[in-house]
C-alpha atoms as a PDB file:
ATOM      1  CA  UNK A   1     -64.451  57.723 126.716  1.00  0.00           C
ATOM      2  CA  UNK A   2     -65.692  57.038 130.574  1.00  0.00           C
ATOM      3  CA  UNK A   3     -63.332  58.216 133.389  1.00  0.00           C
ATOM      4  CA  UNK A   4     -62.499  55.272 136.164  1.00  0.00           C
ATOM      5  CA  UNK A   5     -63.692  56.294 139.475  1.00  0.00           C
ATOM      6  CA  UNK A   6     -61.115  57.416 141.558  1.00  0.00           C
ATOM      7  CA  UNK A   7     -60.845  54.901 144.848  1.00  0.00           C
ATOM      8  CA  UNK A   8     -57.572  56.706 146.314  1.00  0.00           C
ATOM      9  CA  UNK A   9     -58.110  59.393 148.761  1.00  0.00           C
ATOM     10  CA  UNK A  10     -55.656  61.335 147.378  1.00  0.00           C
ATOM     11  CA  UNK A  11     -54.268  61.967 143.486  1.00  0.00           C
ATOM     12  CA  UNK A  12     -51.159  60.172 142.933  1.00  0.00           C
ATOM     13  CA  UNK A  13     -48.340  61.625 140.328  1.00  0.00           C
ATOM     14  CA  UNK A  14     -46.011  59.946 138.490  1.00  0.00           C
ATOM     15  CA  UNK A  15     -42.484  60.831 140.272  1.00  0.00           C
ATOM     16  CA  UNK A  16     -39.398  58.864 140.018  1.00  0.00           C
ATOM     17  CA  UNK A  17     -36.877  59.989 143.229  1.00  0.00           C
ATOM     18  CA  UNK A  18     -34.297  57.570 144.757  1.00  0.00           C
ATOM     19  CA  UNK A  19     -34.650  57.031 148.381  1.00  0.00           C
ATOM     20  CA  UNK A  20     -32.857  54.994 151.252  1.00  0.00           C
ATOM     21  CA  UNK A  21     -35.771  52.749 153.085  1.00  0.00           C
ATOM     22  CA  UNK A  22     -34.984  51.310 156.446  1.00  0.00           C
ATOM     23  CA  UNK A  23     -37.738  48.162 157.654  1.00  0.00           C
ATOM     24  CA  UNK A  24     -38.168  48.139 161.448  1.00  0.00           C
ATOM     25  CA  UNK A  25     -40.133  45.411 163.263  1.00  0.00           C
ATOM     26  CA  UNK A  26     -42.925  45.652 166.430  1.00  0.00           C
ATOM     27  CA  UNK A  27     -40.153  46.540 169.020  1.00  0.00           C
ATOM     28  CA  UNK A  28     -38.259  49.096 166.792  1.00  0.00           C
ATOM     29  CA  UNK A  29     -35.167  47.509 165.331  1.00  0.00           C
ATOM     30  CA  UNK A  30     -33.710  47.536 162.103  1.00  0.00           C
ATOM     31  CA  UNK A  31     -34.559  44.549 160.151  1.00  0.00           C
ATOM     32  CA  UNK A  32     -32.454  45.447 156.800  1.00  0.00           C
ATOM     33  CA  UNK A  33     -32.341  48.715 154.664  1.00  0.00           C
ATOM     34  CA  UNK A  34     -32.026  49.320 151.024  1.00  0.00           C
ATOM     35  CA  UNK A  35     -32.324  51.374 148.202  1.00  0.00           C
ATOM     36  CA  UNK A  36     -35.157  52.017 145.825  1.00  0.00           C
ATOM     37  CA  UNK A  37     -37.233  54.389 144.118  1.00  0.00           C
ATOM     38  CA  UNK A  38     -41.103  56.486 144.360  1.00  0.00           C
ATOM     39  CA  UNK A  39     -42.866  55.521 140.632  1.00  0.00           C
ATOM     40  CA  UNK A  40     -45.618  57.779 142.135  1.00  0.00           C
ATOM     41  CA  UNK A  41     -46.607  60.110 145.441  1.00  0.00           C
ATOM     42  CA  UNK A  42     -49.581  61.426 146.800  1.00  0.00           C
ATOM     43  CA  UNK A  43     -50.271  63.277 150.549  1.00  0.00           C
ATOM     44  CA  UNK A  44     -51.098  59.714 151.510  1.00  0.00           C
ATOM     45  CA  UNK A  45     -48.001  57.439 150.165  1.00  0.00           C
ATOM     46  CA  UNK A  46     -45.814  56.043 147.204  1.00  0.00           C
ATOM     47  CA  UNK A  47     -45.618  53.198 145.175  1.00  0.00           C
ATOM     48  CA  UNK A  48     -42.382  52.302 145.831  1.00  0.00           C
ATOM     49  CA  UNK A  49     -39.891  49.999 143.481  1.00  0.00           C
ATOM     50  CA  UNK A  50     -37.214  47.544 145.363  1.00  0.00           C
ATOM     51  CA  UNK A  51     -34.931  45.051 144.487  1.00  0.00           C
ATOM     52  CA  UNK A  52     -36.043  42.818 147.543  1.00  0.00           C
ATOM     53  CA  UNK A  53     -39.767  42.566 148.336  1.00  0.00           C
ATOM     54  CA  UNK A  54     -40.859  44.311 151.643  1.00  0.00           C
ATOM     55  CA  UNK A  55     -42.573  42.641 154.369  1.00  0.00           C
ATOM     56  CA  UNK A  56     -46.451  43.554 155.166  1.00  0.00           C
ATOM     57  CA  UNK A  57     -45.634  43.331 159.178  1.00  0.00           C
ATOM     58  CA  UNK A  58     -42.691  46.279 159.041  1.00  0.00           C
ATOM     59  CA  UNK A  59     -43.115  49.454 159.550  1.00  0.00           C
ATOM     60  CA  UNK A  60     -40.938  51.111 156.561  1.00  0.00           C
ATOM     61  CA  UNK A  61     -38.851  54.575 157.755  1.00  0.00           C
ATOM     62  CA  UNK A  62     -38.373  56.507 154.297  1.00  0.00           C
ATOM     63  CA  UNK A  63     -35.320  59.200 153.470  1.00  0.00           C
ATOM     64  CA  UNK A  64     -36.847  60.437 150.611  1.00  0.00           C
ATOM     65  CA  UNK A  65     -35.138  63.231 148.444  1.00  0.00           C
ATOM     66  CA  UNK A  66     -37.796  65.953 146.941  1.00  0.00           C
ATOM     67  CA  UNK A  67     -36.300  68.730 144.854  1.00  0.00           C
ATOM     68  CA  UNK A  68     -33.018  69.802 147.434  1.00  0.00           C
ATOM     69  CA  UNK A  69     -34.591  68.808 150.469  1.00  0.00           C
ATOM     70  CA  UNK A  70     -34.993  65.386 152.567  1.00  0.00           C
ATOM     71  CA  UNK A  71     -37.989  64.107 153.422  1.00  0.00           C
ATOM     72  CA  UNK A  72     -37.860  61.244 156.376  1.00  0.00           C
ATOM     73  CA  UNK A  73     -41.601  59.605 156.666  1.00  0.00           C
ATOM     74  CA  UNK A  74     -42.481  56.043 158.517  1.00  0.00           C
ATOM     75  CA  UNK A  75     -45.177  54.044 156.371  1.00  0.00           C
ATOM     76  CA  UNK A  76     -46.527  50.154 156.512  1.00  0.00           C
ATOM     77  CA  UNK A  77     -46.886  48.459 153.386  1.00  0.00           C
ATOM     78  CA  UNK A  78     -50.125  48.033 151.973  1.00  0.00           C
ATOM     79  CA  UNK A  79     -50.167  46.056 149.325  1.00  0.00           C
ATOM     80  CA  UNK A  80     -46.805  44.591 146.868  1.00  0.00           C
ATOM     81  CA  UNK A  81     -46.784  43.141 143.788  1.00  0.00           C
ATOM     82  CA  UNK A  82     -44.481  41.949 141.332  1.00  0.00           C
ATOM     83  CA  UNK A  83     -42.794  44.742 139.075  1.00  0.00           C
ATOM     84  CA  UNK A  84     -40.809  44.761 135.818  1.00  0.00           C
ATOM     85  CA  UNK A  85     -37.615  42.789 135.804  1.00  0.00           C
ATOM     86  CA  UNK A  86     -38.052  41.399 138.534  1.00  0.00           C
ATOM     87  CA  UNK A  87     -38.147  44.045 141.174  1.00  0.00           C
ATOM     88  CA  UNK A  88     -40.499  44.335 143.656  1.00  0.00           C
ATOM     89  CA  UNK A  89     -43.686  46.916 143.819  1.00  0.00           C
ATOM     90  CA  UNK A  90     -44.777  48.006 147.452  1.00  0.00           C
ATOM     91  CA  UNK A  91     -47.661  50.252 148.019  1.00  0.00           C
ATOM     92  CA  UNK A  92     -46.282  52.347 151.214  1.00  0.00           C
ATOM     93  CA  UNK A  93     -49.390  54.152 153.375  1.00  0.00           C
ATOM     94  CA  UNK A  94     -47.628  57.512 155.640  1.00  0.00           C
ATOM     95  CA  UNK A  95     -48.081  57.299 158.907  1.00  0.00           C
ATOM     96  CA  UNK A  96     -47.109  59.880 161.496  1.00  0.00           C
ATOM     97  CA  UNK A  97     -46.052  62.408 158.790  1.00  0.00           C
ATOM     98  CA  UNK A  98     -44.509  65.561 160.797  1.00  0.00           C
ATOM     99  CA  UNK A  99     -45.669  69.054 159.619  1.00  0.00           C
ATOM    100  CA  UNK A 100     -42.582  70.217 158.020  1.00  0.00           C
ATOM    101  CA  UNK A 101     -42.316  67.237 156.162  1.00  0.00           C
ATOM    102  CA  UNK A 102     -45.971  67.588 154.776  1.00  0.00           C
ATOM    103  CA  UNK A 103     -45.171  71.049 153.731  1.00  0.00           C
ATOM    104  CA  UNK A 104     -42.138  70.113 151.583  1.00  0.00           C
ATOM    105  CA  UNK A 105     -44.155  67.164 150.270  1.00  0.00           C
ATOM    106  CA  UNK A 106     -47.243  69.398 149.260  1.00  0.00           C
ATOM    107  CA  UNK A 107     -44.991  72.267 147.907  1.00  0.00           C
ATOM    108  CA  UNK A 108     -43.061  69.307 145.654  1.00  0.00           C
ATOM    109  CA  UNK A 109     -46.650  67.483 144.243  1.00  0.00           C
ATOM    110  CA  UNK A 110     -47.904  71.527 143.923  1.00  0.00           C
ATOM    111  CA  UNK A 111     -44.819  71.646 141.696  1.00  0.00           C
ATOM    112  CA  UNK A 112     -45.294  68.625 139.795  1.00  0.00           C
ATOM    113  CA  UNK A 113     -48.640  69.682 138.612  1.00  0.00           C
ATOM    114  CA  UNK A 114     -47.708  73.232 137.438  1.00  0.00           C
ATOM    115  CA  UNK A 115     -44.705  71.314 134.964  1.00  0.00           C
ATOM    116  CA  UNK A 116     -47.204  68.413 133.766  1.00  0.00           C
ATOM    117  CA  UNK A 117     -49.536  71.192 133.325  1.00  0.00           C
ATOM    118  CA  UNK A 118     -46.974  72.888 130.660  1.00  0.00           C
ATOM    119  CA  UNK A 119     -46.196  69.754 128.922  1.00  0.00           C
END
């Protein structure tokens, strides 16, 4: 069995948490807002599953709920695809991540190895 070569800059894990997403546009204003869900997370961004597809050119502001804590991150969209039923896949890069939010997101993925690690 051959390993794939890792492209990503950082490991992705599997991690299903419901978040409220909020798409602004070049000057700052809300374009819509929704619901969806992380399939995965790394330090660098989520795959993230919508009902409605998300547009390339909006920045995407992220409430994203990691053990009992909020996280709120702004991303862009770096790729989307089609999902399952469907819903809508959107490949979200961070940007301008704050330090407290990094921490909780590091301590949560630091977390989510130890379990898998277990199973």
């Amino acid at each position: 069995m051959t390993k794939k070569k890792q492209k990503r800059k950082h490991d992705r894990i599997d991690s299903l948490n419901l978040l409220n997403y909020v798409c602004l546009d070049e000057n700052n204003d809300e374009v819509n807002q929704g619901m969806g869900r992380t399939l995965n997370v790394s330090q660098g961004g989520i795959l993230l599953e919508t009902h409605l597809p998300l547009d390339k050119k909006h920045i995407i502001s992220l409430s994203i709920g990691l053990e009992d804590e909020m996280v709120d991150i702004h991303g862009k969209v770096i790729y989307r695809r089609e999902g399952e039923k469907g819903k809508s896949e959107s490949g979200i890069e961070f940007q301008d991540i704050n330090e407290k939010s990094l921490k909780i997101l590091n301590r949560y993925i630091i977390a989510f190895r130890a379990m898998q690690k277990q199973e």
